[in-house]
PDB file of N, CA and C in Angstrom:
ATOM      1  N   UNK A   1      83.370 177.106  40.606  1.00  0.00           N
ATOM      2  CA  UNK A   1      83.431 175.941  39.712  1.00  0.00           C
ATOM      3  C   UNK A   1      82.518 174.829  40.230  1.00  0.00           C
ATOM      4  N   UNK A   2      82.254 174.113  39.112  1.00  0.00           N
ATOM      5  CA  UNK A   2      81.231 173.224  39.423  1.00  0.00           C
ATOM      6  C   UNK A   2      82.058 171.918  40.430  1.00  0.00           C
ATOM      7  N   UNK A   3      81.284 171.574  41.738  1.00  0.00           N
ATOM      8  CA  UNK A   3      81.651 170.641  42.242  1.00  0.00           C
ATOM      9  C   UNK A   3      81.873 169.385  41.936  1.00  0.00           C
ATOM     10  N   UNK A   4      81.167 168.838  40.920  1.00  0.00           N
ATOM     11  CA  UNK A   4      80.917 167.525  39.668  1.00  0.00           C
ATOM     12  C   UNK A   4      81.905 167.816  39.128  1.00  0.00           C
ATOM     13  N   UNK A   5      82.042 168.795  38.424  1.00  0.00           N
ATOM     14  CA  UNK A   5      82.980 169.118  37.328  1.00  0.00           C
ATOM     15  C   UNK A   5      84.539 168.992  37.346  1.00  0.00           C
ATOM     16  N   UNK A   6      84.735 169.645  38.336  1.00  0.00           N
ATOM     17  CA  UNK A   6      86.113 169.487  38.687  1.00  0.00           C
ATOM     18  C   UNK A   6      86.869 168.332  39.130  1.00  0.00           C
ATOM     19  N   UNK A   7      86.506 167.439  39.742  1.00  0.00           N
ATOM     20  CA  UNK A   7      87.002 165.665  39.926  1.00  0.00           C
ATOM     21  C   UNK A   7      86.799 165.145  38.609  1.00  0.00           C
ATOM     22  N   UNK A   8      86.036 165.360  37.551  1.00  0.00           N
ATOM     23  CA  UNK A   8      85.702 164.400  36.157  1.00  0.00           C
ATOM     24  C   UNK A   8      87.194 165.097  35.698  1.00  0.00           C
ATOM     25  N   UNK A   9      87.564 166.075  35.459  1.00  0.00           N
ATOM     26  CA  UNK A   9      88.602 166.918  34.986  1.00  0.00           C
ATOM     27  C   UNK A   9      89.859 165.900  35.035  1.00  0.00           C
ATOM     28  N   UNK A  10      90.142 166.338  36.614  1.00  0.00           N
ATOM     29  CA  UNK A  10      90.928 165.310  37.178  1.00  0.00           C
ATOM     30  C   UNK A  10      91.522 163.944  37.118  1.00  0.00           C
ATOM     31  N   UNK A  11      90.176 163.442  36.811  1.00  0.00           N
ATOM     32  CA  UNK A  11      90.381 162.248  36.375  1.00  0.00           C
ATOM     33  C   UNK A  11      90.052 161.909  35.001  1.00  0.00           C
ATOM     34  N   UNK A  12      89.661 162.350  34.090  1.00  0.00           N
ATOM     35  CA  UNK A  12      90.058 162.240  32.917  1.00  0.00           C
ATOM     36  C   UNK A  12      91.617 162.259  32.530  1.00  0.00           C
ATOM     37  N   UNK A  13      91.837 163.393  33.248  1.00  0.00           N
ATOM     38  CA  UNK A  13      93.243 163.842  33.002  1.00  0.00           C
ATOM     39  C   UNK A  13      94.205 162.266  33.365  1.00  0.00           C
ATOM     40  N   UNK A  14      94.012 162.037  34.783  1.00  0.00           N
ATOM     41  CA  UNK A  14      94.746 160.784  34.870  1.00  0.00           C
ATOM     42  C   UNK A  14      94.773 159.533  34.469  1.00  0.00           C
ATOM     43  N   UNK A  15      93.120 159.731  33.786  1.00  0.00           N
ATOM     44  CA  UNK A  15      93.168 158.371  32.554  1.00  0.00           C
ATOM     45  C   UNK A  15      93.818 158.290  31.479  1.00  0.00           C
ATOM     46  N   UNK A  16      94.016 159.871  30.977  1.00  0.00           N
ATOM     47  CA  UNK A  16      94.835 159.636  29.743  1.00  0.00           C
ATOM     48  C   UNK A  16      96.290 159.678  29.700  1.00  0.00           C
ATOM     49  N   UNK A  17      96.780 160.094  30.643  1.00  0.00           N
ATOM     50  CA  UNK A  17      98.258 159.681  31.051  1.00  0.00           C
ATOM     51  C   UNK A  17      98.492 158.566  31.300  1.00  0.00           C
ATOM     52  N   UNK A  18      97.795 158.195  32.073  1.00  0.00           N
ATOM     53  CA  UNK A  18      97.719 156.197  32.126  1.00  0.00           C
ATOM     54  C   UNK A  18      97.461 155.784  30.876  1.00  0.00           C
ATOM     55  N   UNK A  19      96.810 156.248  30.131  1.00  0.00           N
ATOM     56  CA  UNK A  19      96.742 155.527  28.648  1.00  0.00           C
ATOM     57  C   UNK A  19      98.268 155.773  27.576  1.00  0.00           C
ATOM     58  N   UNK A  20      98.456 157.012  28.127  1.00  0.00           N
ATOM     59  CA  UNK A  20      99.535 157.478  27.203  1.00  0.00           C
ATOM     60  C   UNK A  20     100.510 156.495  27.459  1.00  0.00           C
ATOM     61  N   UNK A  21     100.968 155.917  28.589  1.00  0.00           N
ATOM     62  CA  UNK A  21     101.651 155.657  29.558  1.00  0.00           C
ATOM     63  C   UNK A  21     101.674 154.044  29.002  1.00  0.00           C
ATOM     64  N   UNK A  22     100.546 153.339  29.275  1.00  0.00           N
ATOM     65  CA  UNK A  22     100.167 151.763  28.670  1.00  0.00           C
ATOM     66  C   UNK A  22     100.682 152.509  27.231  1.00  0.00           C
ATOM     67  N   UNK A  23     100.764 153.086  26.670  1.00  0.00           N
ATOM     68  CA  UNK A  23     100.622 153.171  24.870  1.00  0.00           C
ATOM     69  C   UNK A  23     102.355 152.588  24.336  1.00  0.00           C
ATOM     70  N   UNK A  24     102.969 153.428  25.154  1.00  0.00           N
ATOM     71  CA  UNK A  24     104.207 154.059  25.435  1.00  0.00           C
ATOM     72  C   UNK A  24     105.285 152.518  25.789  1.00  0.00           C
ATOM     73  N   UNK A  25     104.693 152.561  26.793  1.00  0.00           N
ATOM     74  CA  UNK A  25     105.037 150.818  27.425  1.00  0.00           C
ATOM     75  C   UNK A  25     105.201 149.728  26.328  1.00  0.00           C
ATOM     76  N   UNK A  26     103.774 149.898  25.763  1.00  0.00           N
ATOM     77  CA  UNK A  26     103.634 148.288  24.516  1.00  0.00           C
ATOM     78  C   UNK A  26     104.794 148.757  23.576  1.00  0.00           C
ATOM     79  N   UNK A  27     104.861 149.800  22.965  1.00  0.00           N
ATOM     80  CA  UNK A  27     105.985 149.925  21.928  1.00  0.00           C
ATOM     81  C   UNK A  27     107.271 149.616  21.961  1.00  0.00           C
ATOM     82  N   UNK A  28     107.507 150.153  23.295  1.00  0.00           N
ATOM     83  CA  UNK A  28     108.767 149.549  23.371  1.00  0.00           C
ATOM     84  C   UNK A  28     108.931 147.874  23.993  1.00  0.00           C
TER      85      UNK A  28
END
Protein backbone atom coordinates (compact mmCIF):
# COMPACT_ATOMS: atom_id res chain seq x y z
CA UNK A 1 0.00 0.00 0.00
CA UNK A 2 0.83 3.31 -0.81
CA UNK A 3 2.78 5.10 1.98
CA UNK A 4 0.89 8.66 1.20
CA UNK A 5 -2.11 6.87 0.92
CA UNK A 6 -2.72 5.24 3.88
CA UNK A 7 -2.41 8.28 6.64
CA UNK A 8 -4.87 10.51 4.10
CA UNK A 9 -7.32 7.39 4.73
CA UNK A 10 -6.89 7.73 8.27
CA UNK A 11 -7.43 10.88 8.56
CA UNK A 12 -10.11 11.57 6.47
CA UNK A 13 -11.73 8.99 8.33
CA UNK A 14 -11.20 11.01 11.61
CA UNK A 15 -12.37 14.16 10.06
CA UNK A 16 -15.55 12.88 9.35
CA UNK A 17 -16.38 11.47 12.62
CA UNK A 18 -15.39 14.70 14.09
CA UNK A 19 -17.76 16.22 11.73
CA UNK A 20 -20.41 13.71 12.34
CA UNK A 21 -19.74 14.29 15.89
CA UNK A 22 -19.87 18.55 15.74
CA UNK A 23 -23.19 17.71 13.52
CA UNK A 24 -24.68 15.58 16.20
CA UNK A 25 -23.68 17.98 19.11
CA UNK A 26 -25.45 21.28 17.42
CA UNK A 27 -28.81 19.39 17.21
CA UNK A 28 -29.19 18.56 20.23
Amino acid sequence: MDKTLFPLASVSKAVSATAIALMVDQES
